[in-house]
N, C-alpha and C. Protein backbone atom coordinates (compact mmCIF):
# COMPACT_ATOMS: atom_id res chain seq x y z
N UNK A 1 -78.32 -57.12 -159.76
CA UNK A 1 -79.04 -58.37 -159.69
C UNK A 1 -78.21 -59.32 -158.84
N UNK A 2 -79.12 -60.14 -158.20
CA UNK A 2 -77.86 -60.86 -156.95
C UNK A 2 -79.19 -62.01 -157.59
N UNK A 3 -77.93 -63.55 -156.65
CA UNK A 3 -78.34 -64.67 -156.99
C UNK A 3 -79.36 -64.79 -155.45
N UNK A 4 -80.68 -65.26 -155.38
CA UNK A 4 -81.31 -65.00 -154.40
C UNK A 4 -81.44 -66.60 -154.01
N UNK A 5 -81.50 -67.49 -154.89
CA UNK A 5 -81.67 -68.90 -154.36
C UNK A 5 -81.61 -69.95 -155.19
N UNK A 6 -81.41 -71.04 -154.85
CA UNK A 6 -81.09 -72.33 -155.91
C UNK A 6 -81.70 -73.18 -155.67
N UNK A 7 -82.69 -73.70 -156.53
CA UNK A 7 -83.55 -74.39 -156.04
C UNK A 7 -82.87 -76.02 -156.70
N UNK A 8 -83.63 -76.97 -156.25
CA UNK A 8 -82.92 -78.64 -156.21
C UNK A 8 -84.43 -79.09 -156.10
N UNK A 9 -84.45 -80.31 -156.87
CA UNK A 9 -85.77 -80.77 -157.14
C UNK A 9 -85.04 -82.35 -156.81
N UNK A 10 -85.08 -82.94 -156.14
CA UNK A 10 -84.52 -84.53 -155.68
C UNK A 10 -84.98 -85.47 -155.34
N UNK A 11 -84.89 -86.97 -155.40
CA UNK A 11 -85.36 -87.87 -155.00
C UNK A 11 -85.98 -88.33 -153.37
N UNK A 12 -84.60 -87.07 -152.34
CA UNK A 12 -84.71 -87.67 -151.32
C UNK A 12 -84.46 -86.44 -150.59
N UNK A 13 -85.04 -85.44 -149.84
CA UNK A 13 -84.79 -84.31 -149.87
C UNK A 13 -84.11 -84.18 -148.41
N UNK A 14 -84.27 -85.31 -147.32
CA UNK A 14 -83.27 -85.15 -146.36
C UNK A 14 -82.05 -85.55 -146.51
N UNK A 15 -82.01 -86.70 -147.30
CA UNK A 15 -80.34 -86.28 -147.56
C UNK A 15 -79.79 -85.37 -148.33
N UNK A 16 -80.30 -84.67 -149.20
CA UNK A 16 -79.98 -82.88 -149.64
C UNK A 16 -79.77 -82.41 -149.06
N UNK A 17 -80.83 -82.15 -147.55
CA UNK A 17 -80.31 -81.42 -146.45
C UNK A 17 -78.94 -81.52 -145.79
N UNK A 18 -78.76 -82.87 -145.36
CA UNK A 18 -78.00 -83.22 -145.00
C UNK A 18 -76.52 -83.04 -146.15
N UNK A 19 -76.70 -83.00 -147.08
CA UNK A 19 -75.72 -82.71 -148.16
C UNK A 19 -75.11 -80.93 -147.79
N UNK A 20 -75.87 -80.46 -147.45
CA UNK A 20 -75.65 -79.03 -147.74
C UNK A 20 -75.29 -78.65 -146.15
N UNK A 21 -76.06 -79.12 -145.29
CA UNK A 21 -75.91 -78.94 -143.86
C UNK A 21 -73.76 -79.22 -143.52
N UNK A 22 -73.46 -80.57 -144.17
CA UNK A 22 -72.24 -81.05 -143.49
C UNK A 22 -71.32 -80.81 -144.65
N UNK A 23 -71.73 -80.13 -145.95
CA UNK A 23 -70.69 -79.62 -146.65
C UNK A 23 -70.65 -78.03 -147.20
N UNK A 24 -71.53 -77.42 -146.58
CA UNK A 24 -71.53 -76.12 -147.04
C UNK A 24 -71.83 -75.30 -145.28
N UNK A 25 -72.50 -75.84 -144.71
CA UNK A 25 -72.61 -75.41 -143.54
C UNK A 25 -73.96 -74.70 -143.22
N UNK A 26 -74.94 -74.78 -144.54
CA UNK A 26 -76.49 -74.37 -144.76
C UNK A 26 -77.13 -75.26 -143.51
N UNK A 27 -77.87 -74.12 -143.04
CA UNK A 27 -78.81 -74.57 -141.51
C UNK A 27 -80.39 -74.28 -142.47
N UNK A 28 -81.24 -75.45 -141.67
CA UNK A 28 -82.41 -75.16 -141.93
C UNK A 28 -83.21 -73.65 -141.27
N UNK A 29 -84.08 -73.22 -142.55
CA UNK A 29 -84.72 -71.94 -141.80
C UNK A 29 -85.36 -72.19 -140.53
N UNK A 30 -85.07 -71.50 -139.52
CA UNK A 30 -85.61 -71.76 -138.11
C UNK A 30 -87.34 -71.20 -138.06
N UNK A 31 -87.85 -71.04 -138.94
CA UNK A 31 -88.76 -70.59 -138.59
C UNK A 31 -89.92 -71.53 -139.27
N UNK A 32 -89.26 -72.50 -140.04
CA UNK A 32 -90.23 -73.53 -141.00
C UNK A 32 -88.98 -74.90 -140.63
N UNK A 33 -88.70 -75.13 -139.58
CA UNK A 33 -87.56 -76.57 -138.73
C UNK A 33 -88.13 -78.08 -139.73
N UNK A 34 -89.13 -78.06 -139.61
CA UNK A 34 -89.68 -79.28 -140.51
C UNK A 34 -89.96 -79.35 -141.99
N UNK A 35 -89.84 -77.85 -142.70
CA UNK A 35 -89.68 -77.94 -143.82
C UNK A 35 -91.68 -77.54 -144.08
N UNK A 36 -91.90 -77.62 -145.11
CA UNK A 36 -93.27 -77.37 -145.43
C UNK A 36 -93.76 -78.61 -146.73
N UNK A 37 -95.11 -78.59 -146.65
CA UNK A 37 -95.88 -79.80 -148.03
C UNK A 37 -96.78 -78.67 -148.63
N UNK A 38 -96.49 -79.20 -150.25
CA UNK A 38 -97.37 -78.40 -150.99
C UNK A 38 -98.28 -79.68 -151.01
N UNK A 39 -99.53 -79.45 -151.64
CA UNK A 39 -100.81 -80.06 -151.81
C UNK A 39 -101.44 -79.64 -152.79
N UNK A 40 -101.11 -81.00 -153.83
CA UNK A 40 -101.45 -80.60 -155.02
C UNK A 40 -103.01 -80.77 -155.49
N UNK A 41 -103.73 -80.57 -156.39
CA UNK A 41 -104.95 -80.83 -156.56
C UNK A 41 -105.23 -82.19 -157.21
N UNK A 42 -104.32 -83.18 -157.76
CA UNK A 42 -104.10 -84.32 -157.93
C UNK A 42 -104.18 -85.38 -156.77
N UNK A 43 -104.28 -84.63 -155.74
CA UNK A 43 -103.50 -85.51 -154.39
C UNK A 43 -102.21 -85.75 -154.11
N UNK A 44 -101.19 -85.22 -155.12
CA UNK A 44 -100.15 -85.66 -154.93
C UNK A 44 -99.31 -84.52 -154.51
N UNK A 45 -98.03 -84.51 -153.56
CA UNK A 45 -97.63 -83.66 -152.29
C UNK A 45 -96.26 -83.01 -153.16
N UNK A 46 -95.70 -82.27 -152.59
CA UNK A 46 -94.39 -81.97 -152.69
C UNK A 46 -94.03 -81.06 -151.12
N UNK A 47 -92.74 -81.57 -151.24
CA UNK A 47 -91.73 -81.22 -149.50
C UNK A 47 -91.10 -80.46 -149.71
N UNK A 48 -90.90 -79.69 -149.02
CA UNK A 48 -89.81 -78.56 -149.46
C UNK A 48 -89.09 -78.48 -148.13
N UNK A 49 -87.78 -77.85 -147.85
CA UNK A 49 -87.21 -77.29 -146.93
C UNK A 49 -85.97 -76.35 -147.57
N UNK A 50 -86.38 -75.06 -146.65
CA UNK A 50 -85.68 -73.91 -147.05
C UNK A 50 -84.43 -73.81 -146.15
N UNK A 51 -83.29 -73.68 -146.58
CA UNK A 51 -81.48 -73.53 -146.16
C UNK A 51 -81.13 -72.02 -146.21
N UNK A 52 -80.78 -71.80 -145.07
CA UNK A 52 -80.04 -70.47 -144.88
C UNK A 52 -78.59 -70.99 -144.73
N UNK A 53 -77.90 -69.96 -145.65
CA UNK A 53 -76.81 -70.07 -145.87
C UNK A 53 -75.68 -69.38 -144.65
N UNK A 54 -74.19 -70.00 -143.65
CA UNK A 54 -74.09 -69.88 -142.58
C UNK A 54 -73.59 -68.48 -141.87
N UNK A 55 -73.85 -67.53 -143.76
CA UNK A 55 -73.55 -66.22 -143.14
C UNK A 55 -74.57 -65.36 -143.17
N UNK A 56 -75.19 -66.09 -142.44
CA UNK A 56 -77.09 -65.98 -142.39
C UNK A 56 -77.05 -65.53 -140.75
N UNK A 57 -77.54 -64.47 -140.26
CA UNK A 57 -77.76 -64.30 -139.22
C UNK A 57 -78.95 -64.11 -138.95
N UNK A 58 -79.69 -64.40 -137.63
CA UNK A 58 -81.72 -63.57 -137.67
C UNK A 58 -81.40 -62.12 -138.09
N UNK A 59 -80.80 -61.46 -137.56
CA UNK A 59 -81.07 -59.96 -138.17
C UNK A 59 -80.06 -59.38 -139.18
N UNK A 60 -79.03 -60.20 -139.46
CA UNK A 60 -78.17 -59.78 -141.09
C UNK A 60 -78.59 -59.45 -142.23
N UNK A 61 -78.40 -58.18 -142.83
CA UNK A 61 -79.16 -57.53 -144.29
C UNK A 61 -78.47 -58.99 -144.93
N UNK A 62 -78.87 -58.70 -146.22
CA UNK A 62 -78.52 -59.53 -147.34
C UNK A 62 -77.14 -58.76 -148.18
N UNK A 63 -76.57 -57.93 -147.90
CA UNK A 63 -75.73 -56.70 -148.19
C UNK A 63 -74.65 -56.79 -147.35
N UNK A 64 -73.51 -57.25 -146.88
CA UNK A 64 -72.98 -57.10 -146.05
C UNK A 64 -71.62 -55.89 -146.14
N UNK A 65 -71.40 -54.51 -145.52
CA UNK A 65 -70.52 -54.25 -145.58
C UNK A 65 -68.70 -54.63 -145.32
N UNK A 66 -68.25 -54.56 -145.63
CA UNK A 66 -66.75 -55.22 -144.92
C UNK A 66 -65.80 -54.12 -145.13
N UNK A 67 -64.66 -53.57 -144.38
CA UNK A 67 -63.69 -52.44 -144.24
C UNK A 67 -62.68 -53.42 -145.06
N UNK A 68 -61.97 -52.78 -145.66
CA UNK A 68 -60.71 -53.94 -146.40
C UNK A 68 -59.88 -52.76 -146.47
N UNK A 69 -58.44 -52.98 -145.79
CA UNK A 69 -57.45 -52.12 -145.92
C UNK A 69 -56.26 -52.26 -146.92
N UNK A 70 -56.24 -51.29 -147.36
CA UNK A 70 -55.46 -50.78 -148.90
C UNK A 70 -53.78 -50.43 -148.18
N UNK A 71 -52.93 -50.83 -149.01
CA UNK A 71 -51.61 -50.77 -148.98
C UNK A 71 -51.33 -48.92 -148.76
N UNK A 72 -50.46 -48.38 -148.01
CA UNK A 72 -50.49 -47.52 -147.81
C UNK A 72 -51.55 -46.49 -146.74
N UNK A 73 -52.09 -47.71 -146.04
CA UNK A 73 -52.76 -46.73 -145.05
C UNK A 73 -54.40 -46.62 -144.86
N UNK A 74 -54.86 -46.84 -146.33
CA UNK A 74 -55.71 -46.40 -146.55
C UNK A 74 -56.92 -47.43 -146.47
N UNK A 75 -58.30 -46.94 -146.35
CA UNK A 75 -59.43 -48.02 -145.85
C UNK A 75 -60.11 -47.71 -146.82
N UNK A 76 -60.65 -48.78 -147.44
CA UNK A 76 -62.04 -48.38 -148.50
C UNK A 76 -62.94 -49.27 -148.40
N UNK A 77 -64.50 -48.93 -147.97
CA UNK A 77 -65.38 -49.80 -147.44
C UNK A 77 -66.25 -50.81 -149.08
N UNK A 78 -66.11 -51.86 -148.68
CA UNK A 78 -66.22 -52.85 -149.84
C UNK A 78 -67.63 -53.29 -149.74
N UNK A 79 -68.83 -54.15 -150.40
CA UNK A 79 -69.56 -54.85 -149.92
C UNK A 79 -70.27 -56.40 -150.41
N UNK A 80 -70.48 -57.34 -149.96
CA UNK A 80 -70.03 -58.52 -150.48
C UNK A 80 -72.20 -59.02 -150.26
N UNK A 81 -72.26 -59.78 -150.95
CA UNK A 81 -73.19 -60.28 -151.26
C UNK A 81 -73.54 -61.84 -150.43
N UNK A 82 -74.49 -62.10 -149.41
CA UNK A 82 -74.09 -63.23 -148.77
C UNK A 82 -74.17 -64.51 -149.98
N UNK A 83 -74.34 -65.69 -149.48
CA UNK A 83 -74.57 -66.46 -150.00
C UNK A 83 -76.04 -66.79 -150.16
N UNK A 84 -76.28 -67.66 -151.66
CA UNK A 84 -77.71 -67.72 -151.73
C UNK A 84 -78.69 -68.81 -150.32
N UNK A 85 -80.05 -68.54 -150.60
CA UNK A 85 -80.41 -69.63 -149.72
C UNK A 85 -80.60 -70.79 -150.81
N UNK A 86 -81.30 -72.20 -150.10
CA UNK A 86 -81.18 -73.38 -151.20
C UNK A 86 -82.41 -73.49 -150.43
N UNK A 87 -83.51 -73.85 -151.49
CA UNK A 87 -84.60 -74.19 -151.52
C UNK A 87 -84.78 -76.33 -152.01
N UNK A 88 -84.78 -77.11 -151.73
CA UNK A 88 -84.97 -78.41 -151.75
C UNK A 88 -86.46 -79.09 -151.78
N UNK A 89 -86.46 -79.62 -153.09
CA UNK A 89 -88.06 -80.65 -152.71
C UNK A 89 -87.56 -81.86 -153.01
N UNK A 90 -88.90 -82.53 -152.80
CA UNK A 90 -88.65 -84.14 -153.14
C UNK A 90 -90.76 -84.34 -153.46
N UNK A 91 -91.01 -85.20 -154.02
CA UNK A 91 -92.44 -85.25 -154.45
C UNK A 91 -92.95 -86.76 -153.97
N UNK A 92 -94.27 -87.03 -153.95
CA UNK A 92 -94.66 -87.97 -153.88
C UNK A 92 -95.07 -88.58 -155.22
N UNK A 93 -95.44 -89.74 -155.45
CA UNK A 93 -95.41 -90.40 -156.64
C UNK A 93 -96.17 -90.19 -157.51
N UNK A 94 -96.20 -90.07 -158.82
CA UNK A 94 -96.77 -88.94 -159.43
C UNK A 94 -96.82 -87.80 -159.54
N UNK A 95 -96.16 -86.94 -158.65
CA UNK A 95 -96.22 -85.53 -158.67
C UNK A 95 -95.07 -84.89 -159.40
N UNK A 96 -95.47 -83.67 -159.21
CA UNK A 96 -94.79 -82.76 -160.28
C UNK A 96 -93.32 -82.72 -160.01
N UNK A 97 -93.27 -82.79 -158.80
CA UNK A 97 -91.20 -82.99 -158.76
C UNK A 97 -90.82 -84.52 -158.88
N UNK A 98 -91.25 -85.29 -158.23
CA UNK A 98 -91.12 -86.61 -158.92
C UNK A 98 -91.00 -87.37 -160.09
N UNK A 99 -91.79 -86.84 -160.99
CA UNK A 99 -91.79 -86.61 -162.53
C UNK A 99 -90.44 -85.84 -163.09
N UNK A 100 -90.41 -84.65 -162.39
CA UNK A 100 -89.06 -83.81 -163.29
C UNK A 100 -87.75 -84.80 -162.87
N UNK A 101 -87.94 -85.31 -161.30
CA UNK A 101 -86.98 -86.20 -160.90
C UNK A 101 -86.65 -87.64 -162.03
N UNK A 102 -87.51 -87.72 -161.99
CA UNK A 102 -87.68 -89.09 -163.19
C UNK A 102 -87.03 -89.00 -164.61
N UNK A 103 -87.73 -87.90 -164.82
CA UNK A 103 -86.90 -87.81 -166.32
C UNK A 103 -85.66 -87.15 -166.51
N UNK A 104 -85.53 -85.74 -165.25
CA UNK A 104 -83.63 -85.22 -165.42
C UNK A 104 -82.91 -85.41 -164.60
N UNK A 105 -83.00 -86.32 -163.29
CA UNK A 105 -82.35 -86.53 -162.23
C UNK A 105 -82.14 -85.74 -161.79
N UNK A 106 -82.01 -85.93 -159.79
CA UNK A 106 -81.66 -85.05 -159.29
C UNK A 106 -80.78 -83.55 -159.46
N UNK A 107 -81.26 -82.73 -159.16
CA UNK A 107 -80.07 -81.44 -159.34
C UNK A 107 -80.72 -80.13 -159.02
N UNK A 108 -80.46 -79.30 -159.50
CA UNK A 108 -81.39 -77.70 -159.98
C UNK A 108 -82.15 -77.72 -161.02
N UNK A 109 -83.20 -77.68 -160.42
CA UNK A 109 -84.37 -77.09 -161.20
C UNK A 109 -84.09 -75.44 -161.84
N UNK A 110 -83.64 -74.58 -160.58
CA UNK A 110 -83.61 -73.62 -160.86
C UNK A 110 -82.85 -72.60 -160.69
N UNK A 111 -82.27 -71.28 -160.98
CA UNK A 111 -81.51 -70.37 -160.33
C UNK A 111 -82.92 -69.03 -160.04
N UNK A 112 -82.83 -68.13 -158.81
CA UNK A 112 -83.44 -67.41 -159.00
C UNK A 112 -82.47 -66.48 -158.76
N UNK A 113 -83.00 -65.02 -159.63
CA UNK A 113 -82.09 -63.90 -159.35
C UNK A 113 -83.16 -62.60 -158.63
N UNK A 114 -82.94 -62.13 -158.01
CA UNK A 114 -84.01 -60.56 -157.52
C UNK A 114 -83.35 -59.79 -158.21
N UNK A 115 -84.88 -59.33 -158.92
CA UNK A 115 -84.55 -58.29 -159.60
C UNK A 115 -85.74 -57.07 -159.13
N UNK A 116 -85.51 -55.87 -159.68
CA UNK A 116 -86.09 -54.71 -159.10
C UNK A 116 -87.88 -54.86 -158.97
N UNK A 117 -87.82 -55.04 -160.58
CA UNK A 117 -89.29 -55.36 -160.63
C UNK A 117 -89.10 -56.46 -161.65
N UNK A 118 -90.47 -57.62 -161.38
CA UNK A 118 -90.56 -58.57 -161.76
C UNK A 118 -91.29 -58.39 -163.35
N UNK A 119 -92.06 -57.80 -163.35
CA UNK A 119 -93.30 -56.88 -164.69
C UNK A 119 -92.05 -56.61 -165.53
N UNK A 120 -91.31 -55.24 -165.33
CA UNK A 120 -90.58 -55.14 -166.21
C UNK A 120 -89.60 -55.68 -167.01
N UNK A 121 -88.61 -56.94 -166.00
CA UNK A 121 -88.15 -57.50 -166.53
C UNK A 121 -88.36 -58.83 -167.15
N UNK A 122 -89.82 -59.27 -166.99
CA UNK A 122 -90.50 -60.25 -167.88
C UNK A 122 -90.36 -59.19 -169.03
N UNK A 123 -90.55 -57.99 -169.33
CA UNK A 123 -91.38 -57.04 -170.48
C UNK A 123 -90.11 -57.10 -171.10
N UNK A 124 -88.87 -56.96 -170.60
CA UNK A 124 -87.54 -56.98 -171.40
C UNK A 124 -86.83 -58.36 -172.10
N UNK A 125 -86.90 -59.01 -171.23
CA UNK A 125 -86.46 -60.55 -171.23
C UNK A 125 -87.58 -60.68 -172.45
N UNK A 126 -88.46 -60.74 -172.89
CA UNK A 126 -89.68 -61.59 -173.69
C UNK A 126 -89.44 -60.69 -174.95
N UNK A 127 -88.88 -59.57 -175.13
CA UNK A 127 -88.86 -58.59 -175.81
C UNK A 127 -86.97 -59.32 -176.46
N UNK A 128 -86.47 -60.23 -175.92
CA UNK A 128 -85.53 -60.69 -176.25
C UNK A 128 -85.55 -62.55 -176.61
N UNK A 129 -86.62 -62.56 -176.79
CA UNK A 129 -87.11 -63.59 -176.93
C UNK A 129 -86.78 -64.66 -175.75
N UNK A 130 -87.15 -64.34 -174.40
CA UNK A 130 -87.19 -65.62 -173.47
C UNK A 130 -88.51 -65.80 -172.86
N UNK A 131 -89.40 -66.69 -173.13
CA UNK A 131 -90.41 -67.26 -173.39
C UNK A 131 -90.64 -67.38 -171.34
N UNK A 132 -91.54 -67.36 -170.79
CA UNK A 132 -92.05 -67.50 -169.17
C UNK A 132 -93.02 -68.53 -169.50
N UNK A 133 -93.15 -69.23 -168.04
CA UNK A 133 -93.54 -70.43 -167.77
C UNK A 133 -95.48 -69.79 -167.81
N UNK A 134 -95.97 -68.61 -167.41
CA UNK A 134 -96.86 -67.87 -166.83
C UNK A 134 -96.59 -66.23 -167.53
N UNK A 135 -97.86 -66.19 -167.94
CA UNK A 135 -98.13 -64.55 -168.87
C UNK A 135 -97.86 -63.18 -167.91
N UNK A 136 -98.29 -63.52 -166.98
CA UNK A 136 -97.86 -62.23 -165.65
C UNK A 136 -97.53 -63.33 -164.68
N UNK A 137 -96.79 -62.00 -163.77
CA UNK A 137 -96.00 -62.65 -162.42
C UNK A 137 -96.96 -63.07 -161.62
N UNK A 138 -96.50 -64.30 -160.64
CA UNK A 138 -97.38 -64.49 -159.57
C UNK A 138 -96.83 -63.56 -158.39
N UNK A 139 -98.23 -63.60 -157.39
CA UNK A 139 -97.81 -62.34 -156.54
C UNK A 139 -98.50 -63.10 -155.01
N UNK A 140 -98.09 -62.84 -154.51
CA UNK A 140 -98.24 -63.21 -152.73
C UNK A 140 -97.71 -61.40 -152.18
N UNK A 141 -97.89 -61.39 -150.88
CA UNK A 141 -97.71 -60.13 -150.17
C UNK A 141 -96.25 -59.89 -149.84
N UNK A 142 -96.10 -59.05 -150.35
CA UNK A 142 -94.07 -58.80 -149.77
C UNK A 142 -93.27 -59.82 -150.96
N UNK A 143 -94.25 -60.48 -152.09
CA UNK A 143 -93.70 -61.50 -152.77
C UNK A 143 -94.01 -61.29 -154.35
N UNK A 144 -93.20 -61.31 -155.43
CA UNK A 144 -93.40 -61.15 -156.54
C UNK A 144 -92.57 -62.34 -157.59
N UNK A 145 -92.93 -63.07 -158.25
CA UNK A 145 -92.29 -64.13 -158.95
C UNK A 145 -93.03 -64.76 -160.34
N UNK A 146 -91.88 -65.05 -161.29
CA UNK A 146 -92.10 -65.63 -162.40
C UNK A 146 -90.96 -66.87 -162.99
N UNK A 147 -91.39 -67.95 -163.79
CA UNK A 147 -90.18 -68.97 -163.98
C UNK A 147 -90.04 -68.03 -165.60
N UNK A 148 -89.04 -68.60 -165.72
CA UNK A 148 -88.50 -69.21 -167.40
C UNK A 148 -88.62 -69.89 -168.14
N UNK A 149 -89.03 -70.49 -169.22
CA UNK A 149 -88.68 -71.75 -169.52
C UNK A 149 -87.34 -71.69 -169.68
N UNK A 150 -87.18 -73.31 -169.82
CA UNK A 150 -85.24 -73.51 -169.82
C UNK A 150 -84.50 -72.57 -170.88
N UNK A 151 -83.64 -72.66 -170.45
CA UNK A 151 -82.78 -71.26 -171.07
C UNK A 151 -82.39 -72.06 -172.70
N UNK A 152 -82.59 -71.74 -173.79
CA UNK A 152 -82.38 -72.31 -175.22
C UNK A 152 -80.66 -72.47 -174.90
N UNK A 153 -79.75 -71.65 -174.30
CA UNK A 153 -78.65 -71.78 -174.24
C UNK A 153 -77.18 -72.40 -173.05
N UNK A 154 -78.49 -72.23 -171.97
CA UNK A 154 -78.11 -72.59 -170.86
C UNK A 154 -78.68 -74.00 -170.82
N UNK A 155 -79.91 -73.69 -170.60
CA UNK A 155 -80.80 -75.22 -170.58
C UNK A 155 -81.50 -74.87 -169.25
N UNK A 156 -81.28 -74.12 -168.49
CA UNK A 156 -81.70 -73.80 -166.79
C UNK A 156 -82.61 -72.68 -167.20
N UNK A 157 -83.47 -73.35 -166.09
CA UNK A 157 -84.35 -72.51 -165.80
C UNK A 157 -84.05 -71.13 -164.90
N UNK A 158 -84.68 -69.80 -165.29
CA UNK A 158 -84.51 -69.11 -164.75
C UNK A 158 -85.81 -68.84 -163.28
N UNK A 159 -85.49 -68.08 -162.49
CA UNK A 159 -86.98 -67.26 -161.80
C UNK A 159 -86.76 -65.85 -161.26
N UNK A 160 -86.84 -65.26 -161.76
CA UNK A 160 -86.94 -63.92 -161.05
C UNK A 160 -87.90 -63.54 -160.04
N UNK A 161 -87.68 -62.33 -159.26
CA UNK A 161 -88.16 -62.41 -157.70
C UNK A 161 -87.79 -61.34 -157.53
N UNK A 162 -89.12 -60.68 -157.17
CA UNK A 162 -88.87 -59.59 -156.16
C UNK A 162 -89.51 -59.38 -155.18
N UNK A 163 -88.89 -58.81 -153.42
CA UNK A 163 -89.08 -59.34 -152.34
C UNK A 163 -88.78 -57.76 -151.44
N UNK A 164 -90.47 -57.86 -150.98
CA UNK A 164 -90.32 -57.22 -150.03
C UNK A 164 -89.77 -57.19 -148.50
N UNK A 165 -89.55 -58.82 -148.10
CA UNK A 165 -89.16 -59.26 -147.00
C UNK A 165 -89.00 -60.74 -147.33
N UNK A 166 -88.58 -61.33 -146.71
CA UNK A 166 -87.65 -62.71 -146.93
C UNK A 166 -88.55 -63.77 -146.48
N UNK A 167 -88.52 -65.24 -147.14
CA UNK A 167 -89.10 -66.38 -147.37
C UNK A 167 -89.70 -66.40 -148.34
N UNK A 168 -90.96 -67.52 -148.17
CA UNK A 168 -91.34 -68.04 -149.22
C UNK A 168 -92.53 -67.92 -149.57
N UNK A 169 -93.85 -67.90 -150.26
CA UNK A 169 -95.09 -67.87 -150.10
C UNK A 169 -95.33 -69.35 -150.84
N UNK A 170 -95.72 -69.77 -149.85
CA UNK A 170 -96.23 -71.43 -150.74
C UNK A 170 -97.10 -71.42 -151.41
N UNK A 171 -98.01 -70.52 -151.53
CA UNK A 171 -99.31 -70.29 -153.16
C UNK A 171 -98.13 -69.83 -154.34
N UNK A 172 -97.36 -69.16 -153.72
CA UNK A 172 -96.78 -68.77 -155.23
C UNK A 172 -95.22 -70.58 -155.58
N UNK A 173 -94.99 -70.84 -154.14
CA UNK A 173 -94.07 -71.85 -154.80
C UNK A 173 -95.26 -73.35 -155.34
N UNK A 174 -96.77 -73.21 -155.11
CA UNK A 174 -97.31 -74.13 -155.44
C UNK A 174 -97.52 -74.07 -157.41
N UNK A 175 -98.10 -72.69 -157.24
CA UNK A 175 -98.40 -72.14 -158.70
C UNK A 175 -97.14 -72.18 -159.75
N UNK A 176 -95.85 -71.86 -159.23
CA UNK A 176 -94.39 -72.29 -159.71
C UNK A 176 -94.18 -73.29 -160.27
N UNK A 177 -94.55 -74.55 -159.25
CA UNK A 177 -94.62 -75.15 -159.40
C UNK A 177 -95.41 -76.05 -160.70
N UNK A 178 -96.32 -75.82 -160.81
CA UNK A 178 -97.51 -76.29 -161.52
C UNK A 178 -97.62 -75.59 -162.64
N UNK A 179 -96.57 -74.76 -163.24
CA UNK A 179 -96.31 -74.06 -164.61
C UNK A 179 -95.28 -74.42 -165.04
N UNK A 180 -94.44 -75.53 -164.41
CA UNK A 180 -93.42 -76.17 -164.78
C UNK A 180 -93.81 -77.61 -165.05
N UNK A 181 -95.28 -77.70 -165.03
CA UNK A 181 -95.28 -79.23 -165.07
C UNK A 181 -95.16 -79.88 -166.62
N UNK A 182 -95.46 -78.97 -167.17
CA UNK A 182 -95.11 -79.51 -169.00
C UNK A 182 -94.22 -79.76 -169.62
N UNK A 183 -93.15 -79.10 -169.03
CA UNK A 183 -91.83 -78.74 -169.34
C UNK A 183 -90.84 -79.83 -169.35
């Protein structure tokens, strides 16, 4: 299980960017430069912009091998896990991140982890008593996802994810969204 992304729910989501850009070295995804708006059925919006982390290359697995040489000569090939991406919103007034903003202040909303399959490990996790935001996973193409409710012990929310290819599906970060609104 690897940490796949951290999501931040904030007041002001370009200076997040800018938080992460000039202290971690996270570049915006080049392929969404302006970030994306959900559109809620309330009328009310949420912003998002997705951060690749700077050992993020266009064609770098998520797996990185590295050679690390052993005392005596010897090479043994190691492999290191990049860093997560950071997912960032900010809401318009009334809306569903605005609200969570309101009442827990800026921070993480969430950790997500990829896991193999999303089905089964709702079926295990619930079988251990951790309660989901949503009865089955939401699903987009190449995309599989479910929240948590807050962890009884942690207090954080979990999301598991499993991913046939990389980004985001905004039906499933809208629906995410909108199963967290009670909470």
């Amino acid at each position: 299980m690897r940490l796949d992304h951290i999501a931040y729910r904030v007041s002001d989501r370009q200076d997040a960017v800018k938080f992460f850009q000039d202290f971690f070295g996270y570049k915006v995804d080049p392929e969404l430069p302006l970030g994306f708006d959900i559109q809620f059925e309330d009328g009310s919006t949420a912003k998002c912009y997705v951060l690749h982390p700077p050992e993020k290359t266009k064609h770098s697995a998520r797996i990185h091998p590295i050679i690390s040489y052993a005392p005596g000569g010897t090479f043994s090939e190691l492999s290191y896990h990049q860093a997560p991406e950071i997912f960032v919103s900010d809401g318009s007034e009334n809306s569903i991140v605005a609200e969570w903003v309101a009442k827990n202040g800026s921070g993480i909303h969430h950790l997500a982890y990829e896991v193999v399959s999303v089905a089964e490990t709702m079926k295990d996790w619930s079988s251990k008593g951790i309660e989901f935001t949503t009865e089955e996973p939401l699903r987009c193409p190449g995309l599989v996802q479910a929240f948590t409710k807050p962890s009884p012990i942690t207090g954080i929310i979990y999301e598991i994810i499993e991913r046939d290819k990389q980004g985001f599906c905004k039906d499933n970060v809208k629906d995410l969204m909108n199963s967290t609104k009670d909470i």
